[in-house]
C-alpha atoms as a PDB file:
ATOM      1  CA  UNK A   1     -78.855 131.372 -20.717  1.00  0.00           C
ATOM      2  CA  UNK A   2     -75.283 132.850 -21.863  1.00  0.00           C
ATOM      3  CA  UNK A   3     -74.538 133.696 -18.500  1.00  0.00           C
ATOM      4  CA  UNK A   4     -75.080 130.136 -17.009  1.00  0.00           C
ATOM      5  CA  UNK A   5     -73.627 128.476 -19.616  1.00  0.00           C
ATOM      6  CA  UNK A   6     -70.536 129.960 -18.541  1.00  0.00           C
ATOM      7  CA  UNK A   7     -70.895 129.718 -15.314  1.00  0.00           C
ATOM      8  CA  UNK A   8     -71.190 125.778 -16.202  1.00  0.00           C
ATOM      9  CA  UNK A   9     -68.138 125.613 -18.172  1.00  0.00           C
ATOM     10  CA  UNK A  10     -66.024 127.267 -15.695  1.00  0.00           C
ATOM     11  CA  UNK A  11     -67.280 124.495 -13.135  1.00  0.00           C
ATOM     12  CA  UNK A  12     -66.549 121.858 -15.695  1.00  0.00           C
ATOM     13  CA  UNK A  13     -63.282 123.488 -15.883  1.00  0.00           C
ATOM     14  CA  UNK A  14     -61.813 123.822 -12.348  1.00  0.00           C
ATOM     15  CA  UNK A  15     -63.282 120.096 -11.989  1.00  0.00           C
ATOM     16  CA  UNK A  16     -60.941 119.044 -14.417  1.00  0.00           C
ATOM     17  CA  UNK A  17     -58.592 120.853 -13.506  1.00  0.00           C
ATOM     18  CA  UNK A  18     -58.666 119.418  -9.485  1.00  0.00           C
ATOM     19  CA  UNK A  19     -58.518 115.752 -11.079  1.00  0.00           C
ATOM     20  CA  UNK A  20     -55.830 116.568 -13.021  1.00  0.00           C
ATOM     21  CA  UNK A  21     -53.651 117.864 -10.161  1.00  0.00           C
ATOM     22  CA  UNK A  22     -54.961 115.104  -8.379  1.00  0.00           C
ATOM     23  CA  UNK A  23     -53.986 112.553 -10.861  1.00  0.00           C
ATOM     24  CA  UNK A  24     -50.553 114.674 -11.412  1.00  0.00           C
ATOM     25  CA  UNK A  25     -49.931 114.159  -7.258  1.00  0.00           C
ATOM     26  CA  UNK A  26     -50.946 110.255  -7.019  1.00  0.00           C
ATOM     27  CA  UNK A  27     -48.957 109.513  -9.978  1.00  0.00           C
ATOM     28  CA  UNK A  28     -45.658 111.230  -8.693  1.00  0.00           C
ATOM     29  CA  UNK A  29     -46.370 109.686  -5.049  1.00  0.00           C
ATOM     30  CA  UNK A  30     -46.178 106.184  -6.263  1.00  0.00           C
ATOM     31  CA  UNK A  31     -43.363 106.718  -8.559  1.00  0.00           C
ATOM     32  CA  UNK A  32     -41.737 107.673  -4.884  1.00  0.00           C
ATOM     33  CA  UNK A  33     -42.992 104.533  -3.429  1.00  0.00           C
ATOM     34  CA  UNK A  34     -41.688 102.311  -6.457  1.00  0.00           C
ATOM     35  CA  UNK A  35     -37.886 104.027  -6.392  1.00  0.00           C
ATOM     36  CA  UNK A  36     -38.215 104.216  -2.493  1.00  0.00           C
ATOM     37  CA  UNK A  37     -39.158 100.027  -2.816  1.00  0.00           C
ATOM     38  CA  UNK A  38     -36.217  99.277  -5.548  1.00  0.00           C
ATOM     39  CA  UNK A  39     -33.843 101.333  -3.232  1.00  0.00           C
ATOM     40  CA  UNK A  40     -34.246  99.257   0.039  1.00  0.00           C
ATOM     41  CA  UNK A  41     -31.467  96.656   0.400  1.00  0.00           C
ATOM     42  CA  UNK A  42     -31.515  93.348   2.156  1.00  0.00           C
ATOM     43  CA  UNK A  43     -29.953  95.337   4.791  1.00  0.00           C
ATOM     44  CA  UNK A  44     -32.427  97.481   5.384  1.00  0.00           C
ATOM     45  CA  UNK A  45     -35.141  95.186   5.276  1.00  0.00           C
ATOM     46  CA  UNK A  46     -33.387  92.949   8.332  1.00  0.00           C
ATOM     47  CA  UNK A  47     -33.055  95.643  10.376  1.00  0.00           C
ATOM     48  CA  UNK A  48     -36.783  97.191   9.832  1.00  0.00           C
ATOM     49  CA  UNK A  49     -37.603  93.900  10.846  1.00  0.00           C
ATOM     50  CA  UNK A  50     -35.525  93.844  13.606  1.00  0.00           C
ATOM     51  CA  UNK A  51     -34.852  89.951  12.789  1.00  0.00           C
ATOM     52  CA  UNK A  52     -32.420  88.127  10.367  1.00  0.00           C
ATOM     53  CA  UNK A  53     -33.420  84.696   8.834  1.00  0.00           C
ATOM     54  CA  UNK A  54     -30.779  82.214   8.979  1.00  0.00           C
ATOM     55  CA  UNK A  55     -30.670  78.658   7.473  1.00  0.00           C
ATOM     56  CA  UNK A  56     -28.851  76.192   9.570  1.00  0.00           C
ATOM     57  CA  UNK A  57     -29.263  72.317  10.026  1.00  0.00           C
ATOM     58  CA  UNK A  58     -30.361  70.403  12.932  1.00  0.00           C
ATOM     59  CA  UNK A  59     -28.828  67.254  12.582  1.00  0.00           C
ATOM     60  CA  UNK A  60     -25.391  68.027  11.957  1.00  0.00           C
ATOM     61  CA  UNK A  61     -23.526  68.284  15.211  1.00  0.00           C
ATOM     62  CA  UNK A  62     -21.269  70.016  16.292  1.00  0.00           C
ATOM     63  CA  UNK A  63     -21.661  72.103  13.550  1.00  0.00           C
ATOM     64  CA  UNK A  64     -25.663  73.172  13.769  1.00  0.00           C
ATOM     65  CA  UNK A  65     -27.911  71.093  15.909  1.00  0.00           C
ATOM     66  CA  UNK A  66     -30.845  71.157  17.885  1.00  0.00           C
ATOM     67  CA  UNK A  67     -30.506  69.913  21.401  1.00  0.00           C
ATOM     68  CA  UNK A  68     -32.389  68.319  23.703  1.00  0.00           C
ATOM     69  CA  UNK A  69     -34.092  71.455  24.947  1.00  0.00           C
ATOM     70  CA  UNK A  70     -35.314  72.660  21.542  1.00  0.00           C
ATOM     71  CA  UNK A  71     -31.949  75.327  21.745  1.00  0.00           C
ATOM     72  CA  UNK A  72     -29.509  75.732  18.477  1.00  0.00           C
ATOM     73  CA  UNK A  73     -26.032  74.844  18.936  1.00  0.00           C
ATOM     74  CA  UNK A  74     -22.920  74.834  17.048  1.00  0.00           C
ATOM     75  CA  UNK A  75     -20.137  76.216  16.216  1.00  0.00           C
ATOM     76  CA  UNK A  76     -21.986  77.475  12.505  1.00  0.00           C
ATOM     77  CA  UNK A  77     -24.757  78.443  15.181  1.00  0.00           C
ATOM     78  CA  UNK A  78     -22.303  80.677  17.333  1.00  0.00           C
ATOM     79  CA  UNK A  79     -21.003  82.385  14.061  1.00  0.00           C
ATOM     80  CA  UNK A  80     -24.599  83.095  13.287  1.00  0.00           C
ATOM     81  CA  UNK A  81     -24.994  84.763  16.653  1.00  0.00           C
ATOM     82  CA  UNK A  82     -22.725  87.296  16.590  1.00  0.00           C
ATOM     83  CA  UNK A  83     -23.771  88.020  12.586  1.00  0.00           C
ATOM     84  CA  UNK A  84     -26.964  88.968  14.493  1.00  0.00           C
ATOM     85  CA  UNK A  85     -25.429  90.565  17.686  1.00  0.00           C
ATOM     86  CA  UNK A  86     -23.488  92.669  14.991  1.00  0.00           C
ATOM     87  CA  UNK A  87     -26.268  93.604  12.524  1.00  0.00           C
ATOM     88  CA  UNK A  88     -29.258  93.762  15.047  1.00  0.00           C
ATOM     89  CA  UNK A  89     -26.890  94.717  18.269  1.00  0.00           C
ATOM     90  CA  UNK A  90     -28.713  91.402  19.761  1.00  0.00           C
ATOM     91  CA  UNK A  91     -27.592  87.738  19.391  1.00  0.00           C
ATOM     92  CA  UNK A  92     -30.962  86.652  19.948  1.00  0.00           C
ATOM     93  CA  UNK A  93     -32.943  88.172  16.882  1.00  0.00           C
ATOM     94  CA  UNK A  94     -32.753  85.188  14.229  1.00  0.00           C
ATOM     95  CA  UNK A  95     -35.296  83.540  12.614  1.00  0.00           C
ATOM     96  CA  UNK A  96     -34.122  79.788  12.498  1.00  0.00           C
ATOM     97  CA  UNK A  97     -35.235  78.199   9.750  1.00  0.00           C
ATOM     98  CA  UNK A  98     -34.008  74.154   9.667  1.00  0.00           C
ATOM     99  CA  UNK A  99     -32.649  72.909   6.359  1.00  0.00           C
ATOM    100  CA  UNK A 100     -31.709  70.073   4.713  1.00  0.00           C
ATOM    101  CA  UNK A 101     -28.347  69.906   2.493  1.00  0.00           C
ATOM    102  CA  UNK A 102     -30.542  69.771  -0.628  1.00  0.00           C
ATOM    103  CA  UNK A 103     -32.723  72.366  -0.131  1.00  0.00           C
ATOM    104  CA  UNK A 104     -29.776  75.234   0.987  1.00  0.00           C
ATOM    105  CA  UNK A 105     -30.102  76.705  -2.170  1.00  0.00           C
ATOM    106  CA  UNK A 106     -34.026  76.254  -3.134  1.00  0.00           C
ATOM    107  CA  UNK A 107     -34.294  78.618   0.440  1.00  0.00           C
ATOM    108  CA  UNK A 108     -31.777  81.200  -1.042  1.00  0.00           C
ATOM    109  CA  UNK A 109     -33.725  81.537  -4.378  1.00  0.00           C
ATOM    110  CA  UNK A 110     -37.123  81.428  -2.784  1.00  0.00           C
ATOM    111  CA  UNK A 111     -36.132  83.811  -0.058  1.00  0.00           C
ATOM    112  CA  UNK A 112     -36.708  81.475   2.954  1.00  0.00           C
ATOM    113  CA  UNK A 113     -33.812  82.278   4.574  1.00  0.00           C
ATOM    114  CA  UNK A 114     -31.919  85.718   4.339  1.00  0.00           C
ATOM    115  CA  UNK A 115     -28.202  83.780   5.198  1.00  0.00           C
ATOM    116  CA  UNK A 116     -27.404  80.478   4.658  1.00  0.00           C
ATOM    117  CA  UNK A 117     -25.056  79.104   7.445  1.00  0.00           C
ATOM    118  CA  UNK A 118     -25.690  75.434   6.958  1.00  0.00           C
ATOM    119  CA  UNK A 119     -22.338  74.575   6.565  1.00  0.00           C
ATOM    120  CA  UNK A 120     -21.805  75.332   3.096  1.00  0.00           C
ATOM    121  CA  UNK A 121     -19.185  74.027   0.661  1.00  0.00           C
ATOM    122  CA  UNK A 122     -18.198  76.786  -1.538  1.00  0.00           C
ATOM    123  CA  UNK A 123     -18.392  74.956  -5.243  1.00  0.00           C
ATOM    124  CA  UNK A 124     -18.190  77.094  -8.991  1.00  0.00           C
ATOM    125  CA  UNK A 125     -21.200  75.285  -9.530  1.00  0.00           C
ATOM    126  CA  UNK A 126     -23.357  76.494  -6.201  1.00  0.00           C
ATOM    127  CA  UNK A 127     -21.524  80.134  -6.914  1.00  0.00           C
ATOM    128  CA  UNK A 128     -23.264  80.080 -10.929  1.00  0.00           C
ATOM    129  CA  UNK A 129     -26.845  80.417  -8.203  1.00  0.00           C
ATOM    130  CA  UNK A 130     -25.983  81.963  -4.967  1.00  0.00           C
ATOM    131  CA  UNK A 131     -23.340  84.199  -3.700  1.00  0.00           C
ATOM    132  CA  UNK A 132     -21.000  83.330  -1.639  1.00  0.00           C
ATOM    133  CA  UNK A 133     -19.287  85.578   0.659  1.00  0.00           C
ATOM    134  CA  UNK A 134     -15.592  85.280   2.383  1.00  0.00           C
ATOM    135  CA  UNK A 135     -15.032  81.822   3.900  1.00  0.00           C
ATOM    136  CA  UNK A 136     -14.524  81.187   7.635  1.00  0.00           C
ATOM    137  CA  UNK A 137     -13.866  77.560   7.735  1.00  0.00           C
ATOM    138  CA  UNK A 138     -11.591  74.347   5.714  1.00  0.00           C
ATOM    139  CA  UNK A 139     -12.858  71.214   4.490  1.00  0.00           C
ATOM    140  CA  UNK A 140     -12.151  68.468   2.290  1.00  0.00           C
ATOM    141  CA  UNK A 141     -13.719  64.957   2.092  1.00  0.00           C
ATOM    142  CA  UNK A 142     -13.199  62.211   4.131  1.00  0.00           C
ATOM    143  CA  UNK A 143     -14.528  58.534   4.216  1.00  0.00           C
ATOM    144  CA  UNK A 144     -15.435  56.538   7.226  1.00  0.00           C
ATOM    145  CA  UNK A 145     -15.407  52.341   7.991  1.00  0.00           C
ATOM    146  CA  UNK A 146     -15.565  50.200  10.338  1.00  0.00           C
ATOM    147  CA  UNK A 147     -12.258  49.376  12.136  1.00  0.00           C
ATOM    148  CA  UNK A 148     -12.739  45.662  10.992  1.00  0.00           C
ATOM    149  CA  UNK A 149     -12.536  46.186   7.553  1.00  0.00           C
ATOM    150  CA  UNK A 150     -11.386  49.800   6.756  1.00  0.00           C
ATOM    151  CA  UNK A 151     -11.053  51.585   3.536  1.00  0.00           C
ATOM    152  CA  UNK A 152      -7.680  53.663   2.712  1.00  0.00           C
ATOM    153  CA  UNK A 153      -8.158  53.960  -0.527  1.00  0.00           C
ATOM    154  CA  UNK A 154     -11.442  54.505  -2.985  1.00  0.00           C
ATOM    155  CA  UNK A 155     -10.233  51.263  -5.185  1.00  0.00           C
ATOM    156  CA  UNK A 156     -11.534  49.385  -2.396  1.00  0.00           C
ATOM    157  CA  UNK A 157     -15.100  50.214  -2.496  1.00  0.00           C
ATOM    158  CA  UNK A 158     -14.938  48.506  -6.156  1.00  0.00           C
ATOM    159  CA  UNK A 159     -18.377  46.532  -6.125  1.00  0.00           C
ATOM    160  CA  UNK A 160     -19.192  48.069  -2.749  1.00  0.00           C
ATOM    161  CA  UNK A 161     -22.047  50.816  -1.770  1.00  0.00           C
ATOM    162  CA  UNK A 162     -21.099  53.781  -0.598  1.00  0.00           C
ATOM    163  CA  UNK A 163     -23.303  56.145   1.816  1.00  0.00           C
ATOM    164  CA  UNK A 164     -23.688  59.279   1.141  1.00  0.00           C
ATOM    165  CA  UNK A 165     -25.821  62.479   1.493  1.00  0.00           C
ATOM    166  CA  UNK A 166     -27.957  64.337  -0.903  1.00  0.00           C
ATOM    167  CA  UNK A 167     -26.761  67.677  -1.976  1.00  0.00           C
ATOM    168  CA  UNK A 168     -23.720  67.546  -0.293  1.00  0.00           C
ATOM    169  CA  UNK A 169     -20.021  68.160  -2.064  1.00  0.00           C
ATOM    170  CA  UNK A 170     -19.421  64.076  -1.335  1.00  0.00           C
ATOM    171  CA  UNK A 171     -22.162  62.965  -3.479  1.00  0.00           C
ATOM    172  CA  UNK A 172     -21.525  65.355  -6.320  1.00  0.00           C
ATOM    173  CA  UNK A 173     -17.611  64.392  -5.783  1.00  0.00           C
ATOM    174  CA  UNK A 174     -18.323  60.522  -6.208  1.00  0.00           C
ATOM    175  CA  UNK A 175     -20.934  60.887  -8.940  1.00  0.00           C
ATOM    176  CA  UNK A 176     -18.493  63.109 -11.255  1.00  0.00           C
ATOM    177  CA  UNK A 177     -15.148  61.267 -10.439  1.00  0.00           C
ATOM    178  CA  UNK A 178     -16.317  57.166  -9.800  1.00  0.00           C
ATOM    179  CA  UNK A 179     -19.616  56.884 -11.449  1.00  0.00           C
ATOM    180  CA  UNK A 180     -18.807  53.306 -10.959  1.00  0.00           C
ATOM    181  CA  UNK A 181     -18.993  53.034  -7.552  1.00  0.00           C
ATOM    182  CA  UNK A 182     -22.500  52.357  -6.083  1.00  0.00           C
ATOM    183  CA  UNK A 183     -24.043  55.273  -3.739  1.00  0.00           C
ATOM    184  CA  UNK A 184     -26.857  55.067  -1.127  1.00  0.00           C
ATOM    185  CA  UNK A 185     -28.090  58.300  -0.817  1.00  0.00           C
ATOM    186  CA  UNK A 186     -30.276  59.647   2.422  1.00  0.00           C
ATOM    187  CA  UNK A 187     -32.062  63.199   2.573  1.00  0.00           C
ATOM    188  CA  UNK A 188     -30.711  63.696   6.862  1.00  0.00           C
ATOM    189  CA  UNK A 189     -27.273  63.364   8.676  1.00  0.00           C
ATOM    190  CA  UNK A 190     -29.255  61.464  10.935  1.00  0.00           C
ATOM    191  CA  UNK A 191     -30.407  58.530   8.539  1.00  0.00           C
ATOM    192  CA  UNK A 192     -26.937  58.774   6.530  1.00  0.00           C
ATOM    193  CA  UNK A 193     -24.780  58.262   9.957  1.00  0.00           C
ATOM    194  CA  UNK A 194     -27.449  55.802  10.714  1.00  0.00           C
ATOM    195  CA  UNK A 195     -27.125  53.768   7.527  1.00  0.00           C
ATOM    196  CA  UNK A 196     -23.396  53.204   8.555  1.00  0.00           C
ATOM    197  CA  UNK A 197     -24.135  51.674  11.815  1.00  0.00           C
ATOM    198  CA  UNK A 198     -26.451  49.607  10.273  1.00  0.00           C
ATOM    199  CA  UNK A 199     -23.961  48.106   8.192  1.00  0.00           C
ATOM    200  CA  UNK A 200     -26.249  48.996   4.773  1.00  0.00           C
ATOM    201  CA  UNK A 201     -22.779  50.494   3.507  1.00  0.00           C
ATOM    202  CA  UNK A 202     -18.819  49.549   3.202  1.00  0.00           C
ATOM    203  CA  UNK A 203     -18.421  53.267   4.142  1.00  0.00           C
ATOM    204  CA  UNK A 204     -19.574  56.516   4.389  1.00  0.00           C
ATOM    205  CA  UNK A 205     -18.355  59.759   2.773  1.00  0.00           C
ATOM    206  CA  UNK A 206     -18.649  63.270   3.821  1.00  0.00           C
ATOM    207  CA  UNK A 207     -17.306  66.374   5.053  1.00  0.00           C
ATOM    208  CA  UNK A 208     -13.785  65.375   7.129  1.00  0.00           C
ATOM    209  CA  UNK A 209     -14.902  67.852   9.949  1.00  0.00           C
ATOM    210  CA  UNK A 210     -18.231  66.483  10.457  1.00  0.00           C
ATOM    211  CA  UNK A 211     -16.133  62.728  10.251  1.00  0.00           C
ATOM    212  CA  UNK A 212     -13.187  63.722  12.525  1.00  0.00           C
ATOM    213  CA  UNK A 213     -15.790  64.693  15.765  1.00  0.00           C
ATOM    214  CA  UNK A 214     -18.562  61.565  14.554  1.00  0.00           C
ATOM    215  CA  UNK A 215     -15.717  58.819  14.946  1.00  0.00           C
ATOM    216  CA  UNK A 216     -14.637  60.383  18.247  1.00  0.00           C
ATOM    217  CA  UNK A 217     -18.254  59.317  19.510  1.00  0.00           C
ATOM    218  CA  UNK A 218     -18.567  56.154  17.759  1.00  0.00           C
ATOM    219  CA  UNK A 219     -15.589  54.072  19.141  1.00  0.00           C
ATOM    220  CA  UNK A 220     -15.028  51.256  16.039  1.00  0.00           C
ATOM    221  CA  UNK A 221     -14.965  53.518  13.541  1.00  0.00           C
ATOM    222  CA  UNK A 222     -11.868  54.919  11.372  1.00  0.00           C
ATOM    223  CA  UNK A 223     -11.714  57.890   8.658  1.00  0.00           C
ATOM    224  CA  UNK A 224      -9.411  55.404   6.463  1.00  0.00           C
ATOM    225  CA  UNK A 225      -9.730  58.357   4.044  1.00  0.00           C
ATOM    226  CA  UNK A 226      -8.940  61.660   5.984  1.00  0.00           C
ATOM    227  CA  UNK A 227      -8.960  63.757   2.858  1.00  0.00           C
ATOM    228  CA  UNK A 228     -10.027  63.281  -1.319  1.00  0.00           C
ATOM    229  CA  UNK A 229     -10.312  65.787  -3.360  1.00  0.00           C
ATOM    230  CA  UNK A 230      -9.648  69.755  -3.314  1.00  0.00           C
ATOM    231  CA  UNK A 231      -9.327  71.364  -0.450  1.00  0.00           C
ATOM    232  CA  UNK A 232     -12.966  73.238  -0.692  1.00  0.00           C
ATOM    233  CA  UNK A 233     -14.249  76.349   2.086  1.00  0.00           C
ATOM    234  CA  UNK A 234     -17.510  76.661   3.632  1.00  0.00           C
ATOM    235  CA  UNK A 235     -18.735  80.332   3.639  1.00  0.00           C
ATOM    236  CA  UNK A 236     -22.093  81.611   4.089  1.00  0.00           C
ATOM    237  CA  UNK A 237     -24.373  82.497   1.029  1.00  0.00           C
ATOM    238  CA  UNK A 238     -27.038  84.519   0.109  1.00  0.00           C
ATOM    239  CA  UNK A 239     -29.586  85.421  -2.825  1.00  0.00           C
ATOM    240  CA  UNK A 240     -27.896  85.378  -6.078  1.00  0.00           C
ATOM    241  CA  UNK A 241     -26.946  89.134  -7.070  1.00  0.00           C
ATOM    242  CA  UNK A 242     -27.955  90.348  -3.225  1.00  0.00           C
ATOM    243  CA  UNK A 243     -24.852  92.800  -3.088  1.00  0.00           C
ATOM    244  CA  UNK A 244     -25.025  94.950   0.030  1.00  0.00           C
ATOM    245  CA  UNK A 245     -25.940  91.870   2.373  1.00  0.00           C
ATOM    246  CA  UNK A 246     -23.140  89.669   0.791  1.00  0.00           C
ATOM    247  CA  UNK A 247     -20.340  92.786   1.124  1.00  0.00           C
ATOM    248  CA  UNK A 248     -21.979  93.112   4.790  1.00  0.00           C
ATOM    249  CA  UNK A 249     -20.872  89.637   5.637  1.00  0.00           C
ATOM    250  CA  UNK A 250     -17.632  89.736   3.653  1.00  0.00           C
ATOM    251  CA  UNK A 251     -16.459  92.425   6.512  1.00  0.00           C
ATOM    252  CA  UNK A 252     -17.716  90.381   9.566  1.00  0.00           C
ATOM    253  CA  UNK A 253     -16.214  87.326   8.542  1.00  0.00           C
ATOM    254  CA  UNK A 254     -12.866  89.520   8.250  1.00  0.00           C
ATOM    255  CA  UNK A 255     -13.288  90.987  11.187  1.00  0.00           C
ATOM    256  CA  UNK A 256     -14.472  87.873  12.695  1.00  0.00           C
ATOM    257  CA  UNK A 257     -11.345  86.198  11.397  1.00  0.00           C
ATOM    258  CA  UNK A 258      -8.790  88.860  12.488  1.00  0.00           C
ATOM    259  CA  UNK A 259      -9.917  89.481  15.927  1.00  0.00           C
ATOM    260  CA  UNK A 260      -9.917  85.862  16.857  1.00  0.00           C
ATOM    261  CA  UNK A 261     -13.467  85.151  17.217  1.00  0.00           C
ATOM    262  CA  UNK A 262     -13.782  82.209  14.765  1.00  0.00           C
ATOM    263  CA  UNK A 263     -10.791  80.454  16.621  1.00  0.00           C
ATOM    264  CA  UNK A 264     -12.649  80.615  20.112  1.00  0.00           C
ATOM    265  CA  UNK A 265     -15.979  79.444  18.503  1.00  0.00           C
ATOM    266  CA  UNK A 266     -13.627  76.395  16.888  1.00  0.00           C
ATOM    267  CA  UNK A 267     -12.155  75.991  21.117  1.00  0.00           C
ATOM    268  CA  UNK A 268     -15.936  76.640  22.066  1.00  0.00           C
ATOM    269  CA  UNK A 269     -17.464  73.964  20.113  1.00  0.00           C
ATOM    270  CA  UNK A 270     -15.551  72.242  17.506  1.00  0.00           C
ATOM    271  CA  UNK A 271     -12.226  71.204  19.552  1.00  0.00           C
ATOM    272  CA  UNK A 272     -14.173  69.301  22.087  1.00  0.00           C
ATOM    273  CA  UNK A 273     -15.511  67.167  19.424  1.00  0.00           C
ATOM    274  CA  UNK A 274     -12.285  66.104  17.426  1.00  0.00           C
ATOM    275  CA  UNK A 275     -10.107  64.364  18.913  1.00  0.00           C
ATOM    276  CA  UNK A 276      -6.711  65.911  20.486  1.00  0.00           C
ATOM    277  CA  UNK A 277      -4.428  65.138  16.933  1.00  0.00           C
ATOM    278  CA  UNK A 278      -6.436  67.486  14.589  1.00  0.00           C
ATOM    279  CA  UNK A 279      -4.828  70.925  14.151  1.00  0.00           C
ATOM    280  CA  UNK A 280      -6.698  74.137  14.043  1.00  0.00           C
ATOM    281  CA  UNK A 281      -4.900  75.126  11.260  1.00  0.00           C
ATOM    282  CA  UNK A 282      -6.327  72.718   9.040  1.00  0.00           C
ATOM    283  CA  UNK A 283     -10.003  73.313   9.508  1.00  0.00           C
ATOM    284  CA  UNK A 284      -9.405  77.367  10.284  1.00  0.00           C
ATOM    285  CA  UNK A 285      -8.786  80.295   7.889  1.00  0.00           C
ATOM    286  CA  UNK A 286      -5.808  82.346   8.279  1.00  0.00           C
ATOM    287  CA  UNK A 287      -4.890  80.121  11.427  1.00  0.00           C
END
């Protein structure tokens, strides 16, 4: 009886003693897996997918459209591109993902999108959620009529409505600085632009790039208003506090910028658009 209750309690002893070391090995494996998990970067995770997610629009020529073949296009579009051709060494591994102005920052914060590239106004208010990285582009805000009865100057639209877009630097503008001053307020480019041609509107308001090449196809239409406001930048944005994918993109847009290829995306896409008086140097960085 002594002997095999011994025996029993040195079974019951290297039993334990297996689950312990067993225990001891899962429980340093996973603590591996967490710090290996809390290590890996935005970065890292675009290139093990071997695909970056990019929110553009596709209503907004020339900036970021679709065309008529289903194709992106645009002069944000060819930026985005060569992000990709840089990052992924091909041009051709985004994820597109359409967005509307309103929703830029809902697809940052939800992690829809990796980049934002919808031509985005840098504001201190949209940098308090996202992060924006080094600009590439100029803009200010412009206002559009009808050549029959222009407006030059905001006084004008005094009892009038003014059409606008949601989410866009125009509509915040207007609402902080002439609360007075009626807006109509669409969700799409498309149905903003349209609401002007309609005649549902004195005028329209928006970026003065996206106004400069929209009058050039709409013959009978002015920007009265060229510029209002600051002087604002569009940059591209990601996830508030995402560090090594912002200072990634802070160096291509420099090196974007210095070796010239924002200005031939601008000859490639923007400059047929605008008509022949607009300047480079006003819609370019460091031009």
């Amino acid at each position: 009886m002594k002997n095999k209750f011994i025996k029993s309690l040195a079974i019951l002893s290297a039993t334990v003693g297996l689950a312990a070391c067993g225990a001891g090995a899962t429980n340093d494996s996973s603590e591996g897996s967490v710090a290996n998990i809390e290590d890996k970067t935005t970065v890292d995770t675009i290139k093990e997918n071997d695909v970056i997610r990019i929110g553009v629009f596709g209503d907004k020529p020339p900036f970021s459209y679709v065309d008529a073949n289903g194709d992106n296009q645009g002069f944000d579009v060819e930026i985005s591109k060569k992000i990709a051709e840089d990052l992924l060494g091909d041009s051709s591994k985004i994820e597109w993902v359409i967005t509307e102005a309103a929703n830029r920052v809902e697809y940052l914060e939800t992690g829809k999108v990796d980049l934002m590239m919808a031509n985005f106004t840098v504001t201190p208010e949209r940098a308090e959620v996202v992060d924006f990285a080094n600009p590439y582009m100029k803009v200010s805000i412009g206002i559009v009529s009808p050549e029959g009865d222009v407006i030059t100057d905001v006084s004008q639209l005094e009892g009038k409505q003014l059409i606008v877009n949601k989410g866009t630097t125009a509509e915040a503008y207007f609402r902080e600085n002439y609360p007075d001053i009626e807006l109509l307020v669409y969700e799409q480019n498309t149905e903003t632009f349209q609401a002007l041609l309609d005649g549902r509107g004195a005028a329209l308001a928006h970026d003065n790039t996206l106004i400069f090449g929209w009058i050039k196809d709409n013959p009978g239409f002015v920007a009265g208003v060229e510029a209002i406001g600051n002087e604002d930048t569009i940059a591209p944005a990601v996830a508030k506090g995402d560090t090594a994918l912002s200072e990634w993109v802070n160096a291509e847009i420099d090196t974007l910028n210095e070796s010239g290829f924002i200005a031939e995306a601008y000859e490639k896409t923007l400059a047929p658009a605008f008509s022949s008086d607009i300047d480079p140097a006003s819609v370019l960085i460091n031009q």
